[in-house]
Protein backbone atom coordinates (compact mmCIF):
# COMPACT_ATOMS: atom_id res chain seq x y z
CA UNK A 1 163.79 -93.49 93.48
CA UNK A 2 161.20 -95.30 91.13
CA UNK A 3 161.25 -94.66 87.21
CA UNK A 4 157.52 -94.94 85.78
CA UNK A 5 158.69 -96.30 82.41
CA UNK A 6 156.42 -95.90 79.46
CA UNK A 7 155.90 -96.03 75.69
CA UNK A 8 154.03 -92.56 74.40
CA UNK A 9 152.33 -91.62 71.11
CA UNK A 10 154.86 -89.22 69.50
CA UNK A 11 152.79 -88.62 66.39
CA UNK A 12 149.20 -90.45 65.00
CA UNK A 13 150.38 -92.82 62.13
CA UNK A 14 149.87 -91.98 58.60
CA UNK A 15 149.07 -95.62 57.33
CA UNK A 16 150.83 -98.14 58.58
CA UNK A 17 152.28 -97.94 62.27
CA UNK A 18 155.95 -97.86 63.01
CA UNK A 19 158.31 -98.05 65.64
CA UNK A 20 158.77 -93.83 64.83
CA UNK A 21 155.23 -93.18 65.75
CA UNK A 22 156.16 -94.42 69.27
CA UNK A 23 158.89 -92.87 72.21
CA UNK A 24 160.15 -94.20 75.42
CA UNK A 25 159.81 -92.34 78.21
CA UNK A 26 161.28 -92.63 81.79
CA UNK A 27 159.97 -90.22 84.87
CA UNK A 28 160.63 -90.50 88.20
CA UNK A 29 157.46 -91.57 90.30
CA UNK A 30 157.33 -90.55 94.02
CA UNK A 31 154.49 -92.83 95.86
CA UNK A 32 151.72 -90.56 97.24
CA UNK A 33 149.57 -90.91 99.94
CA UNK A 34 146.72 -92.87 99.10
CA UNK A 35 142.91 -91.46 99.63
CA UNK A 36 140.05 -94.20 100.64
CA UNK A 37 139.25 -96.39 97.15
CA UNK A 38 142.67 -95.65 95.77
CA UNK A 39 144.72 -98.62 94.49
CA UNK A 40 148.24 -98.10 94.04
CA UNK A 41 149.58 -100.84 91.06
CA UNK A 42 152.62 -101.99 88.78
CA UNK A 43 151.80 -103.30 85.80
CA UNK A 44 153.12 -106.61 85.17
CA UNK A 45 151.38 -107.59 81.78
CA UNK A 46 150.00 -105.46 78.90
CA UNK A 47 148.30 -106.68 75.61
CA UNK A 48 149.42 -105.43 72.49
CA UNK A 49 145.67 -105.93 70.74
CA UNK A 50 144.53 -104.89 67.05
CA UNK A 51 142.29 -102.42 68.63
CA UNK A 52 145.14 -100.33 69.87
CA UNK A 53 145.72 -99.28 66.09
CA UNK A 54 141.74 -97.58 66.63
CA UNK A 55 142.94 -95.51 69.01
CA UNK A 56 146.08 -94.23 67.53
CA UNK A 57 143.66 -92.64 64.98
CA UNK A 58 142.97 -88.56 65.38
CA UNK A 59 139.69 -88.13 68.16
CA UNK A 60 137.28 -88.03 65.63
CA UNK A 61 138.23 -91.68 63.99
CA UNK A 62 138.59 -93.42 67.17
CA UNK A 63 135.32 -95.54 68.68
CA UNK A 64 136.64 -95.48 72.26
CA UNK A 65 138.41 -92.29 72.59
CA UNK A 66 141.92 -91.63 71.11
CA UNK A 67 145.17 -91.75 72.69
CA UNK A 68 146.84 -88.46 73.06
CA UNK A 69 150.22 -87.43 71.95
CA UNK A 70 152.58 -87.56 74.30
CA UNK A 71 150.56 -90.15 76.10
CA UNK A 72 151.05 -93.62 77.12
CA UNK A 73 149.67 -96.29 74.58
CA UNK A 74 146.89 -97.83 76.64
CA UNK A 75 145.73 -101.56 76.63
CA UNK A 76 144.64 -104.77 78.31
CA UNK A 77 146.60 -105.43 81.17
CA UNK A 78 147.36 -107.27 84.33
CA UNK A 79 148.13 -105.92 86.87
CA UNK A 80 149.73 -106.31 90.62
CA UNK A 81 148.03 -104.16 93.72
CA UNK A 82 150.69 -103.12 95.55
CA UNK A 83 148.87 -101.04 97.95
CA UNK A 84 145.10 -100.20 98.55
CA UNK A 85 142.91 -98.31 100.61
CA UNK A 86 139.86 -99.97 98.51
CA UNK A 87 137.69 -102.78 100.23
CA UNK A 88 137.73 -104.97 97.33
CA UNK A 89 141.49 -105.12 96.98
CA UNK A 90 144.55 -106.27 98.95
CA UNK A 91 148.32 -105.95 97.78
CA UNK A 92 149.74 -108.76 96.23
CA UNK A 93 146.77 -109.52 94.57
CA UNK A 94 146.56 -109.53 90.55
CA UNK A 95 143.73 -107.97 88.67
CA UNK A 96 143.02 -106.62 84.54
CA UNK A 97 142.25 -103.51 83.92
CA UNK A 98 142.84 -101.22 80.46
CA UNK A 99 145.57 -99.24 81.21
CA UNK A 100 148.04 -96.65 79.95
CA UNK A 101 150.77 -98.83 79.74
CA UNK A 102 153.24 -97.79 82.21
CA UNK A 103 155.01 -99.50 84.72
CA UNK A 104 152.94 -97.54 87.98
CA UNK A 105 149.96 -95.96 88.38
CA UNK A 106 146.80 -95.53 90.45
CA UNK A 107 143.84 -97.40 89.69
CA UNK A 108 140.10 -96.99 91.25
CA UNK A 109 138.18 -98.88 88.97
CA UNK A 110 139.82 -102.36 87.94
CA UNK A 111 137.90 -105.55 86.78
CA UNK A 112 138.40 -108.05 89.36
CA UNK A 113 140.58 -109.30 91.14
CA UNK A 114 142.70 -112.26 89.88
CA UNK A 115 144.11 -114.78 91.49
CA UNK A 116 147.73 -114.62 92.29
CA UNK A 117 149.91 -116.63 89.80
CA UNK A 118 151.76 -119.70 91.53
């Protein structure tokens, strides 16, 4: 069995953020069948940017739409296909996408691709 790890909002912060406003979460992730365009990836890399703080705000405070509770904290990150039914992607390849940051998910609309690290 795969875990999907993740860190979730547990509450918005009042002021300055801290470790409490965040929870861990593990869930088990069963691979589904993927449709044509889907991209099945792990994440590998995820930023922890400034701008991350915007979107811990309540909905109507947040420029690019706020994080819900419960859900996974979202950022840059870099990512590793490991399966695809989209033209524009092979497994094994890398690309960055923003992301909830958790360790699978499916992806349909990602950057570019990268090239693979050495």
């Amino acid at each position: 069995m795969t875990l999907n790890r993740s860190w979730v909002l547990a509450h918005r912060p009042e002021g300055a953020v801290r470790a409490s406003d965040f929870a861990y979460r593990e869930e088990p992730f069963d691979t589904p069948a993927l449709q044509e365009g889907d991209i099945l990836v792990r994440t590998r890399i995820i930023s922890c940017a400034p701008t991350i703080r915007n979107w811990l705000n309540p909905p109507e405070r947040s420029y690019r739409g706020a994080i819900g509770i419960g859900d996974p904290v979202r950022g840059m990150a870099a990512v590793e296909i490991l399966a695809s039914r989209h033209a524009r992607f092979e497994p094994g390849q890398w690309a960055t996408a923003v992301a909830p940051g958790r360790t699978m998910l499916f992806c349909s609309r990602i950057r570019r691709p990268c090239p693979s690290p050495p």
